[in-house]
Protein backbone atom coordinates (compact mmCIF):
# COMPACT_ATOMS: atom_id res chain seq x y z
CA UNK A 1 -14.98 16.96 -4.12
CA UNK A 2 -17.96 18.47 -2.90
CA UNK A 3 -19.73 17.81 0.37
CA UNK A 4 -23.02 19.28 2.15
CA UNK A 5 -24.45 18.66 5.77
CA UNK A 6 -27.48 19.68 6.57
CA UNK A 7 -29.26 19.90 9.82
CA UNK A 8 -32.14 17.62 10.53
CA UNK A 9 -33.56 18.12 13.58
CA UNK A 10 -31.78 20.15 16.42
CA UNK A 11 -29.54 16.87 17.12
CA UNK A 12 -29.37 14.94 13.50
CA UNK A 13 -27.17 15.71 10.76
CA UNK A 14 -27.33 14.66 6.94
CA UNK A 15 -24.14 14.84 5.07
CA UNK A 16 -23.65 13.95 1.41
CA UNK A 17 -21.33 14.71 -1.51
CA UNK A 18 -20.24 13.86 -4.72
CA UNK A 19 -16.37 14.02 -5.85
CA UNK A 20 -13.74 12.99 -8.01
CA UNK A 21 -10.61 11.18 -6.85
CA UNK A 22 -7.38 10.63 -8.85
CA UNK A 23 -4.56 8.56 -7.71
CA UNK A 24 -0.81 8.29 -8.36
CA UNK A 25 0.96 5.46 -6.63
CA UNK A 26 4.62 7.47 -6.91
CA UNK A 27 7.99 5.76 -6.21
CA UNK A 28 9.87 2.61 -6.70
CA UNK A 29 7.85 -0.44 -6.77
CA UNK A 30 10.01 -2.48 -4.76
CA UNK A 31 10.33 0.05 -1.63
CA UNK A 32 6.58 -0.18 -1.76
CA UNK A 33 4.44 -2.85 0.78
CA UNK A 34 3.88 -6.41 -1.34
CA UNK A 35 -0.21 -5.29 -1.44
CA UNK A 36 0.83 -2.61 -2.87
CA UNK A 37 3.39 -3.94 -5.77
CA UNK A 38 0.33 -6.45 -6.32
CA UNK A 39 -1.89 -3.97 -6.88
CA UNK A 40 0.05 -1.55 -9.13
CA UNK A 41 1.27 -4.90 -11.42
CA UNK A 42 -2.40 -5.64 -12.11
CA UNK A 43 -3.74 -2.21 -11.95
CA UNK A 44 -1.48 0.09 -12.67
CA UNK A 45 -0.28 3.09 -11.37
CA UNK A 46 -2.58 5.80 -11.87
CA UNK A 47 -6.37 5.22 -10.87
CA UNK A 48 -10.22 7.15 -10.62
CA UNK A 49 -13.28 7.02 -8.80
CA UNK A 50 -16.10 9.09 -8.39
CA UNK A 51 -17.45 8.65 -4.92
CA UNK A 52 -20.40 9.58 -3.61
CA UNK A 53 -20.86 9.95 0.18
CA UNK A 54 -23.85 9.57 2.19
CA UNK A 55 -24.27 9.88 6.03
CA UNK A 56 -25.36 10.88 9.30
CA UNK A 57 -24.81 11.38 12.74
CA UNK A 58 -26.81 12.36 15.78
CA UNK A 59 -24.96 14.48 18.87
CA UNK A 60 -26.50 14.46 21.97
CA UNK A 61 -23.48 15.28 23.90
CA UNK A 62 -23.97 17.99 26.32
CA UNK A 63 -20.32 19.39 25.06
CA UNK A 64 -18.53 18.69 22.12
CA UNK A 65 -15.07 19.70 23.88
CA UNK A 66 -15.24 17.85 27.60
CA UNK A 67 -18.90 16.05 27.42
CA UNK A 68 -20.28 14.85 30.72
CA UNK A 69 -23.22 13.01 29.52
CA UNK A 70 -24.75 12.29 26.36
CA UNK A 71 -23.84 10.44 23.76
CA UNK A 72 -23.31 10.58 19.61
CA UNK A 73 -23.89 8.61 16.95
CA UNK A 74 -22.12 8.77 13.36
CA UNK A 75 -22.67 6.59 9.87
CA UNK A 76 -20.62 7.13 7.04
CA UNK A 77 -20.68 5.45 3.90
CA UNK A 78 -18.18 5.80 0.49
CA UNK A 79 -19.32 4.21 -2.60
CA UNK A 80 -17.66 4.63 -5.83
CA UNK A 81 -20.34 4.82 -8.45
CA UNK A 82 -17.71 5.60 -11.44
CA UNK A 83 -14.35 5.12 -12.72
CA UNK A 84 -11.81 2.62 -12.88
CA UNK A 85 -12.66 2.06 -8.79
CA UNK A 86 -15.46 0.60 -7.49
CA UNK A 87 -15.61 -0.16 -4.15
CA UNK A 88 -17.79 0.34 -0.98
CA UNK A 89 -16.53 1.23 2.31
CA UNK A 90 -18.50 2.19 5.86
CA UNK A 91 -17.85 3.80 8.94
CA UNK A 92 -20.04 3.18 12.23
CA UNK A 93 -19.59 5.00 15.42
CA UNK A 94 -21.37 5.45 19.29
CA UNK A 95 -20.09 6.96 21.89
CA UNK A 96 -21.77 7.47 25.32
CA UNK A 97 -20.97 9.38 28.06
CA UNK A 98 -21.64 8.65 31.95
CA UNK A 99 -21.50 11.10 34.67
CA UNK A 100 -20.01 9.61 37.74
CA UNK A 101 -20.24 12.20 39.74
CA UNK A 102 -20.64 16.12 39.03
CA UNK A 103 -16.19 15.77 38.04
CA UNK A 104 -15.63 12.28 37.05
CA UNK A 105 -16.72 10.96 33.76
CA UNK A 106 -16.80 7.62 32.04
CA UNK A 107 -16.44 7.59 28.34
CA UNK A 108 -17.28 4.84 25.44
CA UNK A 109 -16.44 4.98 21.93
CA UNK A 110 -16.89 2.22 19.46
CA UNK A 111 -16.48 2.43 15.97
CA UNK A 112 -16.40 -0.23 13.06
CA UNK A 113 -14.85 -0.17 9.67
CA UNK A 114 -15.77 -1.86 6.64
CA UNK A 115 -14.68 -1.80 3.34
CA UNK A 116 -15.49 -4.52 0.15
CA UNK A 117 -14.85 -4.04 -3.21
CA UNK A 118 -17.34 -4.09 -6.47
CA UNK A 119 -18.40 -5.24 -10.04
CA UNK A 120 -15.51 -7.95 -9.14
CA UNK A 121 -12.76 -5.39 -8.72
CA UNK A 122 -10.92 -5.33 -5.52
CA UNK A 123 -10.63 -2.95 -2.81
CA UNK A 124 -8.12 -0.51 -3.17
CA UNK A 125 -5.36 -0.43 -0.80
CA UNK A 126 -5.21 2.64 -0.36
CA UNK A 127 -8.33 2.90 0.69
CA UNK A 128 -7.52 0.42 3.20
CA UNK A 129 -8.15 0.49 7.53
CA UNK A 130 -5.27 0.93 10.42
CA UNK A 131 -5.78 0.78 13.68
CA UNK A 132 -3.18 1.38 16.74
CA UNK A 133 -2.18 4.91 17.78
CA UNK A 134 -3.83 7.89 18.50
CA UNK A 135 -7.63 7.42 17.17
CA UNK A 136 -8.25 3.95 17.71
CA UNK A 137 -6.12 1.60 19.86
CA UNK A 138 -3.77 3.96 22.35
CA UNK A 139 -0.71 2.02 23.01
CA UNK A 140 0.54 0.42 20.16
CA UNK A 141 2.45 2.23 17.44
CA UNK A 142 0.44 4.59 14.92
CA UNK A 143 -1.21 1.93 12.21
CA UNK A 144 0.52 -1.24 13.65
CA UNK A 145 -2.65 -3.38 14.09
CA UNK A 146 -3.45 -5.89 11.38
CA UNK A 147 -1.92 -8.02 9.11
CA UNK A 148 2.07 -7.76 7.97
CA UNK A 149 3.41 -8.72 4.73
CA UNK A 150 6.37 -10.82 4.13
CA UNK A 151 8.68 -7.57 4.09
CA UNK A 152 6.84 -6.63 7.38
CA UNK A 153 5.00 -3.61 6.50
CA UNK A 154 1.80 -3.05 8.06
CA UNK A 155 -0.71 -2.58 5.22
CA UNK A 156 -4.19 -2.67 7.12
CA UNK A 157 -7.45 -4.37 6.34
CA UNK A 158 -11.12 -4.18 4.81
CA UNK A 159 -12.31 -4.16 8.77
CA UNK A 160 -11.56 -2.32 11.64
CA UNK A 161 -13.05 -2.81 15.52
CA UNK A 162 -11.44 -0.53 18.23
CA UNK A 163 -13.10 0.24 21.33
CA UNK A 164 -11.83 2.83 23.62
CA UNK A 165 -13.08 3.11 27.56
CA UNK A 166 -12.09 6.91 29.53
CA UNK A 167 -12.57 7.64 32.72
CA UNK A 168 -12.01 11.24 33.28
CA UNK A 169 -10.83 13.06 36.29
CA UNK A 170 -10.56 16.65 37.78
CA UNK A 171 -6.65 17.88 37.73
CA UNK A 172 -6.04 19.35 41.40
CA UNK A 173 -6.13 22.93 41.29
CA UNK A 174 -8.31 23.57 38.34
CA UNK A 175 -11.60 23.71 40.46
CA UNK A 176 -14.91 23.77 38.41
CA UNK A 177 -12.78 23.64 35.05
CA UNK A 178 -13.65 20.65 33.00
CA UNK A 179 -11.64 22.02 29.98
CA UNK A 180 -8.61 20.60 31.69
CA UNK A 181 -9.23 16.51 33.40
CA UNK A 182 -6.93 13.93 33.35
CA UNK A 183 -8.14 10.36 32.37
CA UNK A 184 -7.19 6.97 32.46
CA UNK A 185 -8.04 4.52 29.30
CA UNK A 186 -8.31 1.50 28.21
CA UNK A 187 -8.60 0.47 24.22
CA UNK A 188 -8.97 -2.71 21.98
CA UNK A 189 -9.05 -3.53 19.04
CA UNK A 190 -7.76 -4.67 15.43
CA UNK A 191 -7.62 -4.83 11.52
CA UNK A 192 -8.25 -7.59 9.42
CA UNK A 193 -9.70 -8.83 5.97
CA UNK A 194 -7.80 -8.90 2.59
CA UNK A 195 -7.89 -6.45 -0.83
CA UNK A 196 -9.74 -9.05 -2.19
């Protein structure tokens, strides 16, 4: 897999790539999630893609570590143009930072997954979304958003929503430091949609 980015402007970035992806789905079929037993049934084990990747993103953070103010944007997209995949699958972000006052912050992130299959294939599930844990929604186990099969496995969606709300706060002691701030959150968010 090969992937470039290239600087646009002295905020924009342009990333794109071109790979090869070869997948094994290992292990006893019956210890495996129902998606997945469905899938390797009708599709076998052993699958290809070639995807090509196209996006971009715009940082206007004034730090990437403890931003302040500012705010960044990010657009991903995966499309398999060849092999026995095809599938599309997108990735939207924005975050925005406030300053509240020269040591408290208030941060917003956003993002939004999407992912559909092609040419009347399914999307894989493995290329599926979670959601829960650290990443998207804080507070819930690591990828237990979303729908649960009949042997109660989590096994994700074709969409993803999480939004996350910070608000940041000096640590007594540490004076001017920003590199170390506590910070309260709040998160929402979920998985849904079907292989399909």
């Amino acid at each position: 897999s090969v992937r470039f980015g290239v600087p646009y402007s002295d905020f924009d970035t342009v990333y794109y790539g071109l790979g090869y992806e070869q997948t094994t789905l290992n292990g006893n079929i019956l210890g495996m999630p129902l998606n997945y037993q469905i899938y390797v049934e009708e599709f076998g084990r052993d699958s290809n893609s070639v995807p090509l990747t196209l996006g971009w993103s715009r940082d206007q953070r004034d730090s990437a570590i403890t931003p302040n103010s500012g705010s960044l944007k990010r657009v991903t997209g995966e499309w398999s143009v060849a092999g026995d995949l095809r599938y599309l699958r997108l990735n939207l972000q924005y975050q925005q930072y406030f300053p509240i006052t020269r040591q408290i912050t208030y941060g917003f992130n956003t993002e939004f997954g999407y992912g559909v299959g092609m040419n009347g294939q399914p999307y894989p599930v493995f290329k599926t979304f979670y959601g829960g844990g650290l990443g998207s929604v804080r507070g819930f186990e690591q990828g237990s958003l979303g729908p649960i099969d009949v042997t109660g496995a989590f096994i994700g969606g074709t969409r993803r929503f999480n939004i996350n709300n910070e608000l940041y706060v000096p640590v007594p002691g540490t004076g001017n430091d920003r590199t170390l701030r506590a910070f309260v959150y709040l998160d929402a968010g979920n998985v849904w949609g079907s292989n399909e």
